[in-house]
N, C-alpha and C. Protein backbone atom coordinates (compact mmCIF):
# COMPACT_ATOMS: atom_id res chain seq x y z
N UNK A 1 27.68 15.91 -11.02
CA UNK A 1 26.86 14.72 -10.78
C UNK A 1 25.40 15.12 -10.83
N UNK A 2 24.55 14.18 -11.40
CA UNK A 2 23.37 14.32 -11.53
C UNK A 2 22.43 13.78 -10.10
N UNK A 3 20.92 13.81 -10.17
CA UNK A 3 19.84 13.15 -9.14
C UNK A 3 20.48 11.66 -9.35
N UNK A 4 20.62 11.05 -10.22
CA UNK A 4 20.59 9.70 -10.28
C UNK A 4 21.73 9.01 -9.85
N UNK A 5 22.99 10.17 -9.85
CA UNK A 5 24.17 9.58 -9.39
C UNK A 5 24.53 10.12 -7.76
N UNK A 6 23.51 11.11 -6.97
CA UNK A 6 23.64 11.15 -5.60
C UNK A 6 22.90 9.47 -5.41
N UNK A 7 21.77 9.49 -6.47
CA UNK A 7 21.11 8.02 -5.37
C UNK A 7 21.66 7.09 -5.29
N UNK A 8 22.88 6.78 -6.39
CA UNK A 8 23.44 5.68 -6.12
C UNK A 8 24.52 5.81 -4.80
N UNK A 9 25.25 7.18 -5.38
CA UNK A 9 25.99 7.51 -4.07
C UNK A 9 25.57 6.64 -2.91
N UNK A 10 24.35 7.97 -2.33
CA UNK A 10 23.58 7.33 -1.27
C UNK A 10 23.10 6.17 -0.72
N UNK A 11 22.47 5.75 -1.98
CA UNK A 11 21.97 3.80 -1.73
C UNK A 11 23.69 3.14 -1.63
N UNK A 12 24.38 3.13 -1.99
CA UNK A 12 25.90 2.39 -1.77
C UNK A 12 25.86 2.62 -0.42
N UNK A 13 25.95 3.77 -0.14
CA UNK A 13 26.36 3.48 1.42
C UNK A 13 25.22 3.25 2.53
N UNK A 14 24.27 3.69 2.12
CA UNK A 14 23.04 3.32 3.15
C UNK A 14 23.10 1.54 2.79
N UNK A 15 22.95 1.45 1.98
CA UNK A 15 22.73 -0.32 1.93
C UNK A 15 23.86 -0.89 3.05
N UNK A 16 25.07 -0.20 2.99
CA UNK A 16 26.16 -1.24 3.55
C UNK A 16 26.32 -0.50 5.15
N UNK A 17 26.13 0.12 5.12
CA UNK A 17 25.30 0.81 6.98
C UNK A 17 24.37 -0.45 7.38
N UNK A 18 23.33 -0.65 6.56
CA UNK A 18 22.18 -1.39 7.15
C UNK A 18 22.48 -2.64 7.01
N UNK A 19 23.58 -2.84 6.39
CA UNK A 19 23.78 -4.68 6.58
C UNK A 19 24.76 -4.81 7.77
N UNK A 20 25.60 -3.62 8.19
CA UNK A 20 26.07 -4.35 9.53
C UNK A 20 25.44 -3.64 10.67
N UNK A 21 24.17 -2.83 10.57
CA UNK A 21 23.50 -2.42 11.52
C UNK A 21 22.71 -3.90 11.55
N UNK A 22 22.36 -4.59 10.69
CA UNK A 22 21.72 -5.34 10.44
C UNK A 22 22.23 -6.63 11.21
N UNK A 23 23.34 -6.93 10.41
CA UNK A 23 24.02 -7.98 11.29
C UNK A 23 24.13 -8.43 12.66
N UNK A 24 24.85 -6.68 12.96
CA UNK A 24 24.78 -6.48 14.16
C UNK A 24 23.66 -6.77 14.99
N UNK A 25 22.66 -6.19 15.04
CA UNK A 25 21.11 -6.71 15.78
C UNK A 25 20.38 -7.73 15.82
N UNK A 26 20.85 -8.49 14.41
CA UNK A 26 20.91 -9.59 14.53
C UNK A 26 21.14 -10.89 14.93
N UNK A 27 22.60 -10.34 15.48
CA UNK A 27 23.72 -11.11 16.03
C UNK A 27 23.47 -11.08 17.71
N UNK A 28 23.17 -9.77 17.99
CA UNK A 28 22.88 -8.99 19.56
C UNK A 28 21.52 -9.86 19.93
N UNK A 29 20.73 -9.88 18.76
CA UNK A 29 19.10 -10.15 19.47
C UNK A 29 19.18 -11.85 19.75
N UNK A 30 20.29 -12.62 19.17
CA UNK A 30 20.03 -13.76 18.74
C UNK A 30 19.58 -14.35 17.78
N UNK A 31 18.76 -13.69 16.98
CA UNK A 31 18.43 -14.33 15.66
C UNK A 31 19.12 -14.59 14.76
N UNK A 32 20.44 -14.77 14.66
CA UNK A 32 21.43 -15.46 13.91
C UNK A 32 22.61 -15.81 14.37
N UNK A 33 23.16 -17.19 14.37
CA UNK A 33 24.24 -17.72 15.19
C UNK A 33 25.56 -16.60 14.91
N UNK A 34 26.41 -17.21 16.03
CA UNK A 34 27.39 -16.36 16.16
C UNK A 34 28.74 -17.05 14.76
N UNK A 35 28.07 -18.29 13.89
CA UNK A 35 28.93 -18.48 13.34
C UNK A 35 28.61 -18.26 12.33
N UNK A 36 27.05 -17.57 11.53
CA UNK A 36 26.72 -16.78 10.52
C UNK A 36 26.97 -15.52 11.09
N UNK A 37 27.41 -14.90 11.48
CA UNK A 37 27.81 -13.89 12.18
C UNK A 37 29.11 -13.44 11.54
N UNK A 38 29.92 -14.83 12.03
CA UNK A 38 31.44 -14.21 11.98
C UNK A 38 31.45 -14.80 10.18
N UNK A 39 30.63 -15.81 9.60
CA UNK A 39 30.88 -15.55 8.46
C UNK A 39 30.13 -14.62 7.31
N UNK A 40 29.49 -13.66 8.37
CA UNK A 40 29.36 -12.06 7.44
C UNK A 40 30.23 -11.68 7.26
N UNK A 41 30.95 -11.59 8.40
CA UNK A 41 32.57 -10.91 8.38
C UNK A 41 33.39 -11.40 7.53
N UNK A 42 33.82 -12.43 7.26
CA UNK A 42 34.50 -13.67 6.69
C UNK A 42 34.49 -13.36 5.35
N UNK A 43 32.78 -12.84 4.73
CA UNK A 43 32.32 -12.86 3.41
C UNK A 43 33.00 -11.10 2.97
N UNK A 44 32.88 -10.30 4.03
CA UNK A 44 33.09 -8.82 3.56
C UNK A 44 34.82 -9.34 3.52
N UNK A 45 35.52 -9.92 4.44
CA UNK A 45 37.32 -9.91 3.95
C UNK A 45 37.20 -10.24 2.70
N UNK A 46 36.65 -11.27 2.67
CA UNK A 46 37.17 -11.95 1.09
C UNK A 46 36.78 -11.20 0.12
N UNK A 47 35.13 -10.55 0.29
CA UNK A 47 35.07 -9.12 -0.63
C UNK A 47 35.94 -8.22 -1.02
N UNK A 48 37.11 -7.32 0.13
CA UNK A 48 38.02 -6.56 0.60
C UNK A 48 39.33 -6.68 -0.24
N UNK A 49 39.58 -7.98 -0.43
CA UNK A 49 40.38 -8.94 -1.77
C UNK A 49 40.49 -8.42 -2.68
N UNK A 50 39.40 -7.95 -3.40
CA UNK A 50 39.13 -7.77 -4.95
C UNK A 50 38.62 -6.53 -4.75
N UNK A 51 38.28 -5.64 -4.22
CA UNK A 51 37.82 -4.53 -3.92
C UNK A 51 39.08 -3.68 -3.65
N UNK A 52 39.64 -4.12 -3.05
CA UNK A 52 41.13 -2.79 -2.48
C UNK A 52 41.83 -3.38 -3.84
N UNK A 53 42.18 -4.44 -3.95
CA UNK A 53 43.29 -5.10 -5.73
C UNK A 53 42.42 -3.98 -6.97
N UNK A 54 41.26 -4.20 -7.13
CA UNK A 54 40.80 -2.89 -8.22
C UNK A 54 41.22 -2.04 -7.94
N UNK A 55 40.84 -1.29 -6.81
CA UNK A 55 41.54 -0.19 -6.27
C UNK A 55 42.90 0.36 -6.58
N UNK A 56 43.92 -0.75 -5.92
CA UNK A 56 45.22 -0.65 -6.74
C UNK A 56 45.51 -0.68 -7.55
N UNK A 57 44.76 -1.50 -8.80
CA UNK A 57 45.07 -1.45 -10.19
C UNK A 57 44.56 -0.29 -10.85
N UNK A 58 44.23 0.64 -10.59
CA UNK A 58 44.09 2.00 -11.06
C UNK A 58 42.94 2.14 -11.75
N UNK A 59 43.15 2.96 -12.14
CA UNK A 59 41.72 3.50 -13.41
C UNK A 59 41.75 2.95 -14.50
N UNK A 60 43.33 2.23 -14.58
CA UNK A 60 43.49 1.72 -16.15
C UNK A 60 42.40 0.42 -16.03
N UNK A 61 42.00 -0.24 -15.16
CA UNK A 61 41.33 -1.41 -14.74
C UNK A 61 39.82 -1.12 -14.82
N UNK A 62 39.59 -0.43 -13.65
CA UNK A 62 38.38 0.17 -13.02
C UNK A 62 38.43 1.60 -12.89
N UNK A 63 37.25 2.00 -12.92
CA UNK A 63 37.52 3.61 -13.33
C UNK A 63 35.59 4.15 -12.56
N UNK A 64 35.32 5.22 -12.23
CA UNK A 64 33.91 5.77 -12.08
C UNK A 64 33.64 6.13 -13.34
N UNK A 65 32.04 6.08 -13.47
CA UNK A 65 31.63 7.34 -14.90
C UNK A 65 31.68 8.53 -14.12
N UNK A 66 31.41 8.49 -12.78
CA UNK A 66 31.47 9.83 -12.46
C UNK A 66 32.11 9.78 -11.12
N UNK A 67 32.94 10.93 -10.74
CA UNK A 67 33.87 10.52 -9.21
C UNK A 67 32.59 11.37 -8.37
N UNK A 68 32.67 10.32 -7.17
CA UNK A 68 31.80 10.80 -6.55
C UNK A 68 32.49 11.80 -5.28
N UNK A 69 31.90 13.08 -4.65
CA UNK A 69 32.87 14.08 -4.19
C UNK A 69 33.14 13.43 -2.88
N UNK A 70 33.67 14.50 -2.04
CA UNK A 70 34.23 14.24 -0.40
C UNK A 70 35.33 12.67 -0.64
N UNK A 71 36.17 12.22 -2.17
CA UNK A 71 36.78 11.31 -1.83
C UNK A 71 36.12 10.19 -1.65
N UNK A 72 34.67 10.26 -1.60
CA UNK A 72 33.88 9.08 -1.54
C UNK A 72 34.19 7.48 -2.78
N UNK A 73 34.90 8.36 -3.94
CA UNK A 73 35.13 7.23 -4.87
C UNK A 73 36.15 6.31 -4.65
N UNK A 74 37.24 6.60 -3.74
CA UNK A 74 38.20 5.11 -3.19
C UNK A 74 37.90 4.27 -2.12
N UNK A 75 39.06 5.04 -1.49
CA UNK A 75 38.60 3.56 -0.61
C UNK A 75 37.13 3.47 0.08
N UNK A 76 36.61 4.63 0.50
CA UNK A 76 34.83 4.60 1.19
C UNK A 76 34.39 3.57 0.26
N UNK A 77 34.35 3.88 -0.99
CA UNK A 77 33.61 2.87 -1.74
C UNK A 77 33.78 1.54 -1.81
N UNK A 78 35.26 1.41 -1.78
CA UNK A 78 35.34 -0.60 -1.96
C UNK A 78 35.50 -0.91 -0.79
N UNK A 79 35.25 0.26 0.57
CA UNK A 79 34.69 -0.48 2.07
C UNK A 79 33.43 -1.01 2.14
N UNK A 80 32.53 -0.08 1.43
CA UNK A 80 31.34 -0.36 1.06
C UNK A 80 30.59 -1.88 0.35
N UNK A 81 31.45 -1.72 -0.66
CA UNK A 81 31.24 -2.74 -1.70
C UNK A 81 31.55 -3.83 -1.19
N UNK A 82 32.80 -3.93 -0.41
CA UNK A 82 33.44 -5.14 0.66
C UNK A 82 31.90 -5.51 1.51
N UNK A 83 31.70 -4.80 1.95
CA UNK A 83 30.26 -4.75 3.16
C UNK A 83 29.14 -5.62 2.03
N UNK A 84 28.83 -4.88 1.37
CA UNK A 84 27.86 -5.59 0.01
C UNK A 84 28.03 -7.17 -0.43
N UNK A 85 29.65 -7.36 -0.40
CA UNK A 85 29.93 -8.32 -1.17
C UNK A 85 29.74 -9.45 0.17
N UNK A 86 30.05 -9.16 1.39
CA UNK A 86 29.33 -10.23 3.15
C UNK A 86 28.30 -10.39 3.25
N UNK A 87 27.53 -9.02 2.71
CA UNK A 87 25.69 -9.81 2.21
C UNK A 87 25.54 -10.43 1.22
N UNK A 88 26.20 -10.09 -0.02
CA UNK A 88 25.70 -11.66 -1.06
C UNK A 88 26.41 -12.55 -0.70
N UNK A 89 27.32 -12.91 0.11
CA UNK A 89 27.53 -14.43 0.42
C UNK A 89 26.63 -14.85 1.52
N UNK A 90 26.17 -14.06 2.14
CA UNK A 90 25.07 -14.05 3.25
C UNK A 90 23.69 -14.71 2.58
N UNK A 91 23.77 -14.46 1.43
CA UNK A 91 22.44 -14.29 0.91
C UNK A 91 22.20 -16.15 0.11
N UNK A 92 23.51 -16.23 -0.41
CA UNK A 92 23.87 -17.68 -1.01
C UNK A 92 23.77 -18.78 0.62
N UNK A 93 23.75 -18.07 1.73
CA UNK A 93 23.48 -19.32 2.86
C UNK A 93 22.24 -19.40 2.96
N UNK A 94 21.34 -18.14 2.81
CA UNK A 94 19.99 -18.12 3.04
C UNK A 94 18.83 -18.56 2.14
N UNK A 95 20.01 -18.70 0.74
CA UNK A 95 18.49 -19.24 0.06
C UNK A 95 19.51 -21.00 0.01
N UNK A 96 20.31 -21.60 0.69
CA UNK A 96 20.61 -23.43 1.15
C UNK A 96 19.52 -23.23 1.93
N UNK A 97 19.63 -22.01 2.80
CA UNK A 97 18.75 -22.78 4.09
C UNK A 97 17.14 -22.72 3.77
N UNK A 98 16.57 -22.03 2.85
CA UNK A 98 15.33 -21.71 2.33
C UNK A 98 15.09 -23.05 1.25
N UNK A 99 15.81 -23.46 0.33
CA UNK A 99 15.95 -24.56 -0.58
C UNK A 99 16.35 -25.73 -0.61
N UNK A 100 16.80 -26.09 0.46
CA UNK A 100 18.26 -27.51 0.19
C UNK A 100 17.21 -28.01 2.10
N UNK A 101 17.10 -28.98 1.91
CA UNK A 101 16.42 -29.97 3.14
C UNK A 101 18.12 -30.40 3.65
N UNK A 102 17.58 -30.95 4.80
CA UNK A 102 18.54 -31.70 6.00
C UNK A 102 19.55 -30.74 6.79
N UNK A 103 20.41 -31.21 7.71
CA UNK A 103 21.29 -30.41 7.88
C UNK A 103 22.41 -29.83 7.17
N UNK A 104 22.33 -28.48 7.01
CA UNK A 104 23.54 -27.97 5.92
C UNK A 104 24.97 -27.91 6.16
N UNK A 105 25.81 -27.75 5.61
CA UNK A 105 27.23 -26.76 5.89
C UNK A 105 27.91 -28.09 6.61
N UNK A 106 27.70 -29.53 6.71
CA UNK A 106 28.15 -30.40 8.10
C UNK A 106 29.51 -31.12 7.25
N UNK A 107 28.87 -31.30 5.95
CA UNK A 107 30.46 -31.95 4.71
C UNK A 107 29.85 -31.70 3.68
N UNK A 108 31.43 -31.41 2.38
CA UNK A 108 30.74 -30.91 1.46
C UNK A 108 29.59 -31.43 0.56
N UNK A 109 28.54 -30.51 0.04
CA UNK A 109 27.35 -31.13 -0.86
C UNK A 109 27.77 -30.59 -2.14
N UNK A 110 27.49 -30.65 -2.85
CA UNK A 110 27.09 -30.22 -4.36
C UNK A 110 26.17 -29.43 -4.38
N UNK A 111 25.12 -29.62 -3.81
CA UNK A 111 23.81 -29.02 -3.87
C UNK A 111 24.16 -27.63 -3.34
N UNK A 112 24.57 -27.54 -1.64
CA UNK A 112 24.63 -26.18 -1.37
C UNK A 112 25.70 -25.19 -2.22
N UNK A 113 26.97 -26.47 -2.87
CA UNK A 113 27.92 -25.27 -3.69
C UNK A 113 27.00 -24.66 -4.85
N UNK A 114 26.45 -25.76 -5.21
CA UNK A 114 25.80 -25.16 -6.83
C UNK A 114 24.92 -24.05 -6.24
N UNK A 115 24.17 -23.78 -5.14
CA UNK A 115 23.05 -22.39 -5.00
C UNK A 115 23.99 -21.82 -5.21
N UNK A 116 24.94 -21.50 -3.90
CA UNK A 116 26.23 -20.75 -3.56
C UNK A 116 26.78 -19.99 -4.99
N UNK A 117 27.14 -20.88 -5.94
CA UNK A 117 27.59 -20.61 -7.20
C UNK A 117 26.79 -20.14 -7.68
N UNK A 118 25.48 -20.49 -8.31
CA UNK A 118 24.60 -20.40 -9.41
C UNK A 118 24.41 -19.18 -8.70
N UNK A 119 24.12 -18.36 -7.08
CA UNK A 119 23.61 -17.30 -6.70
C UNK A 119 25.04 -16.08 -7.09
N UNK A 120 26.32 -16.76 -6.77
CA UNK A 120 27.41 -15.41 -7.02
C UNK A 120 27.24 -14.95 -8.24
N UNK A 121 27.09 -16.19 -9.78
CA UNK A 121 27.50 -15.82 -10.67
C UNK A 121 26.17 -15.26 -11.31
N UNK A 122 24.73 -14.94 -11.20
CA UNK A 122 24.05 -14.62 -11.02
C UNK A 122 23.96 -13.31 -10.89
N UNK A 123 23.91 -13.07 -9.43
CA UNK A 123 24.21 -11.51 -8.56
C UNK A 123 25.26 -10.76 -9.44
N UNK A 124 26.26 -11.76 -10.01
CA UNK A 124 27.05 -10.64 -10.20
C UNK A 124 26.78 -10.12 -11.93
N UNK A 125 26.05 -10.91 -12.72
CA UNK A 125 25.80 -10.68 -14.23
C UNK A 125 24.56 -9.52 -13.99
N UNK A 126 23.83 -9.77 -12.89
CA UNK A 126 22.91 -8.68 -12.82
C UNK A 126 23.54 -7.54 -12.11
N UNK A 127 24.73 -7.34 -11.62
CA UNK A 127 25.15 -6.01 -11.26
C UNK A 127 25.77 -5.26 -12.07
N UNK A 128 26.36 -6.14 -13.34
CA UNK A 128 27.34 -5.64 -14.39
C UNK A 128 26.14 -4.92 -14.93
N UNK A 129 25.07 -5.99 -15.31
CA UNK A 129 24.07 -5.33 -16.47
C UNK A 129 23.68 -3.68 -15.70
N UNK A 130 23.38 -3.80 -14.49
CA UNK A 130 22.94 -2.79 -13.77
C UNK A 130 23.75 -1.44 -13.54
N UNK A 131 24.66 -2.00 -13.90
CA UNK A 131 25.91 -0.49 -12.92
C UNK A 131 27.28 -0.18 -13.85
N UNK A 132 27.76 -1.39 -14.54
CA UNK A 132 28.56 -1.07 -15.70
C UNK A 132 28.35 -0.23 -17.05
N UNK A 133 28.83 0.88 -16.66
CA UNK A 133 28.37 2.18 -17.42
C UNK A 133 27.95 2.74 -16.55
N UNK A 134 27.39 3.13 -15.52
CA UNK A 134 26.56 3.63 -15.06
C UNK A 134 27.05 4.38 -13.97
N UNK A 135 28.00 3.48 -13.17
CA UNK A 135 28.17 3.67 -11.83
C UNK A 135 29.81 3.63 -12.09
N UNK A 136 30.15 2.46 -13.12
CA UNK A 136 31.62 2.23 -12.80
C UNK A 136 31.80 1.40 -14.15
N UNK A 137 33.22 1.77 -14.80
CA UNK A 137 33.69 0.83 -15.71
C UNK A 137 34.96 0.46 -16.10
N UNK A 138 34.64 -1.69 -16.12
CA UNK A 138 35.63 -2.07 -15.92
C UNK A 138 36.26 -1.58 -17.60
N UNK A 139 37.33 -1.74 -17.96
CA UNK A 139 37.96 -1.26 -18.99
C UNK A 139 38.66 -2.69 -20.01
N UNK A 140 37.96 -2.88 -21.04
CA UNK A 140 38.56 -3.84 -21.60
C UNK A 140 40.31 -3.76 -21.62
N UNK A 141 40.86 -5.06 -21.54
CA UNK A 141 42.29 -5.13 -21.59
C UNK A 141 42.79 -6.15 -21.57
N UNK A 142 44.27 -6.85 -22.58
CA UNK A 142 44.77 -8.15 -22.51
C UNK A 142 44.42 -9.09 -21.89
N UNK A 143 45.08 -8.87 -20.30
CA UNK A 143 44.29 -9.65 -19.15
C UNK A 143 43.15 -9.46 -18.53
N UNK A 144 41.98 -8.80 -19.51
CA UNK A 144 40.42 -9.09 -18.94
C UNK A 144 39.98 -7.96 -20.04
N UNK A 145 39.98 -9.49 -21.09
CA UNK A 145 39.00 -9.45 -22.51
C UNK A 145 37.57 -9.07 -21.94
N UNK A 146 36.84 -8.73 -23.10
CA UNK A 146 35.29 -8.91 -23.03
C UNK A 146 34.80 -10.46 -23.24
N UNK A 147 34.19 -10.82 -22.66
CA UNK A 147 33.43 -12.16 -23.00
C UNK A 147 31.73 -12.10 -23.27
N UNK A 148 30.80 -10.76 -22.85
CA UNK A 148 30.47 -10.94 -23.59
C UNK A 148 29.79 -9.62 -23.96
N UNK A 149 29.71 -9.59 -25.00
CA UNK A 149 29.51 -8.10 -25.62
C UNK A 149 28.08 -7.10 -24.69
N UNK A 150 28.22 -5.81 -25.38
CA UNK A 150 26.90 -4.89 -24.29
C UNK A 150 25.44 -5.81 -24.66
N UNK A 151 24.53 -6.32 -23.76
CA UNK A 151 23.38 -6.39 -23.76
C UNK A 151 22.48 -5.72 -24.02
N UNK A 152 21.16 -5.70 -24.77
CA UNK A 152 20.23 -4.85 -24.75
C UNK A 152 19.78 -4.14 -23.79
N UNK A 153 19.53 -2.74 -23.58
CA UNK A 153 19.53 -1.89 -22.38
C UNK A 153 20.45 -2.11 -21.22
N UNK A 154 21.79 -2.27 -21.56
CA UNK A 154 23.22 -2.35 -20.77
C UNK A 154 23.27 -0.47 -21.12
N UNK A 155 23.89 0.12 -20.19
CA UNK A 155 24.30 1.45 -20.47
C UNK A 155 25.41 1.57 -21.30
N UNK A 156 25.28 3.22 -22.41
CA UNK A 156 25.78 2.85 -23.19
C UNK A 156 27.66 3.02 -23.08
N UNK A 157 27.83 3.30 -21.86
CA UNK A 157 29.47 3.41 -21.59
C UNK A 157 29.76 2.39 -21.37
N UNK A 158 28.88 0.92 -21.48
CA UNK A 158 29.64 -0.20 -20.87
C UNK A 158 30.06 -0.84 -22.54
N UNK A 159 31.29 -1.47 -22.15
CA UNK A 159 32.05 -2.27 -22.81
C UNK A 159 31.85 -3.75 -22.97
N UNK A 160 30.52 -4.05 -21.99
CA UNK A 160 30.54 -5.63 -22.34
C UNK A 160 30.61 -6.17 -20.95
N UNK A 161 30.66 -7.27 -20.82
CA UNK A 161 31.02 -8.27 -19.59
C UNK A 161 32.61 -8.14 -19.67
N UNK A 162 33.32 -8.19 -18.43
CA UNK A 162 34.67 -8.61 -18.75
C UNK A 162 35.18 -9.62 -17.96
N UNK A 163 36.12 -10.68 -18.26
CA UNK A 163 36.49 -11.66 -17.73
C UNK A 163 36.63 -11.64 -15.71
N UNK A 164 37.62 -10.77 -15.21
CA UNK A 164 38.37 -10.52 -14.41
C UNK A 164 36.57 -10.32 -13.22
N UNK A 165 35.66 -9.66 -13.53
CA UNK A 165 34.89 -9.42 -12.53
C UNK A 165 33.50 -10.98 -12.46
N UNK A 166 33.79 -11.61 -13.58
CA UNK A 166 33.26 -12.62 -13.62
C UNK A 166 33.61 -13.99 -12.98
N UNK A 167 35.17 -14.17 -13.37
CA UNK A 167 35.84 -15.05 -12.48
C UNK A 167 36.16 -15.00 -11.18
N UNK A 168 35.94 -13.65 -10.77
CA UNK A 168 35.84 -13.30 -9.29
C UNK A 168 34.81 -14.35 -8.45
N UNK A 169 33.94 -14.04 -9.48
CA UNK A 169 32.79 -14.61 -8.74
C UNK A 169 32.16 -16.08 -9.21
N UNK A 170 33.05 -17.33 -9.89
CA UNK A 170 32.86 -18.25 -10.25
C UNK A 170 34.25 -18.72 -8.96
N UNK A 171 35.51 -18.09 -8.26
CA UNK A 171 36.23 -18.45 -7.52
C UNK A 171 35.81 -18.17 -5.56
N UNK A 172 35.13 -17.10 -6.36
CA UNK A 172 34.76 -16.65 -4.40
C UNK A 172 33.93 -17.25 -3.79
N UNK A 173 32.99 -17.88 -4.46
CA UNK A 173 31.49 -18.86 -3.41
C UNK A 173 32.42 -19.73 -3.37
N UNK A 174 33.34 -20.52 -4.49
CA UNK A 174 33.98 -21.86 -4.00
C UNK A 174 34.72 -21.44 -2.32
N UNK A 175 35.53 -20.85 -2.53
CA UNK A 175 36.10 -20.19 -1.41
C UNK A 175 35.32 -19.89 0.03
N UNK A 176 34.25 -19.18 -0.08
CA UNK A 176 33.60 -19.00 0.73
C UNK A 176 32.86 -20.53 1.01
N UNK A 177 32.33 -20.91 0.54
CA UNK A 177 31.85 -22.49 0.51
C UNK A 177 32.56 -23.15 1.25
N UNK A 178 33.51 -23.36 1.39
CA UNK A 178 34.67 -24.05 1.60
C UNK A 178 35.36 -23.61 3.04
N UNK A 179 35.01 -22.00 3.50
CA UNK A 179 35.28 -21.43 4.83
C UNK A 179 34.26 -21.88 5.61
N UNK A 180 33.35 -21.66 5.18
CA UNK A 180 32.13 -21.80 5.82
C UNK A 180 31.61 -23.59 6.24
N UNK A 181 32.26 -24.63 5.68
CA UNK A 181 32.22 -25.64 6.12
C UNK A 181 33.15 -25.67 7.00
N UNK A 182 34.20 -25.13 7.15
CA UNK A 182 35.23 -25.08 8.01
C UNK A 182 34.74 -24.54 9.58
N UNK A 183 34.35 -23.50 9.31
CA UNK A 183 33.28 -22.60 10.46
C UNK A 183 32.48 -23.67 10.70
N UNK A 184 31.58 -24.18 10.43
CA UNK A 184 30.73 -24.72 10.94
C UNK A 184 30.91 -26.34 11.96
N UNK A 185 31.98 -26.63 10.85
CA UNK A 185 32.68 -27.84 11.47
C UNK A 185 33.21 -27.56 12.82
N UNK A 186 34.25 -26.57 12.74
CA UNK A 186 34.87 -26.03 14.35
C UNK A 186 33.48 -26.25 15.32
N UNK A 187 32.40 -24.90 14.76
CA UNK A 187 31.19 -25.32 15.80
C UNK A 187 30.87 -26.70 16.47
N UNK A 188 30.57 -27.77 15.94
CA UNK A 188 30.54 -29.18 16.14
C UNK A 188 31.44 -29.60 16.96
N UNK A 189 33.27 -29.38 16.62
CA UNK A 189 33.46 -29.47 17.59
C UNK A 189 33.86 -29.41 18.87
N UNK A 190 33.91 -27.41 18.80
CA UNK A 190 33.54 -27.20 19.95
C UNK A 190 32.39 -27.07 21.12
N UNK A 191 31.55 -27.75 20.17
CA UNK A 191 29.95 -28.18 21.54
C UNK A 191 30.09 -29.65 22.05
């Protein structure tokens, strides 16, 4: 492994340290309800989904460009990535609550699904461009064609966009969307 592949090492897991150190103090100090709280948590299970399922589907699926040592490339990593994936749904509440007027999350809107959405599927075309080849690659195959070919300055081990990590994330904000009105509703009415 090279300088560039300890930093990712490193940044993977420091990032997902500091989002539930983060949470956490967050949660402790008061500055964020206890029901954005539990749906950090909420957001890393549903991450955990598709993160341990790659996992299981082997290398023929998902694979490293480079294994990272101490075992760090299984499961540490899609604990990690699970952790990552509770902050970008974290992140799709924070820019409703930064963008979208009135009270949020109370019945469903359109408005907050479409951030929700427009932010997963987003986040996640800029992580492919960013890290496919680089960090990790998904592997073209029957059930998860390319859709869309390598981009200009995409690395050159990547294969393209592939279906399977895209639809992940055109199904998971609905999902999460959809918990999270649930969560919030309970709140209501248990006060």
């Amino acid at each position: 492994m090279n300088g560039l592949n300890y930093f990712f090492l490193i940044g993977d897991f420091t990032v997902a340290i500091a989002l539930l150190v983060g949470f956490f103090l967050a949660r402790k100090n008061n500055r964020i309800s206890i029901e954005y709280y539990t749906l950090f948590w909420i957001g890393c299970l549903i991450g955990a989904t598709w993160e341990f399922t790659f996992l299981f589907l082997g290398d023929e699926f998902l694979h490293p460009v480079n294994v990272w040592p101490y075992g760090l490339s299984g499961w540490p990593r899609k604990l990690s990535h699970s952790i990552w994936d509770g902050g970008i749904f974290m992140v799709g509440i924070f820019l409703c609550e930064k963008y979208l007027k009135g009270p949020l999350f109370k019945s469903f809107n359109k408005n907050e699904l479409f951030v929700m959405l427009s932010w997963g599927l987003f986040q996640e075309l800029l992580v492919e461009y960013l890290f496919n080849g680089r960090v990790w690659i998904y592997e073209p195959l029957p059930w998860n064609p390319i859709i869309i070919p390598p981009l200009p300055g995409t690395a050159s081990l990547s294969p393209g966009y592939t279906l399977i990590p895209q639809a992940v994330w055109v199904v998971a904000p609905i999902l999460f969307y959809l918990i999270c009105l649930k969560v919030m509703k309970e709140k209501d009415f248990i006060r």
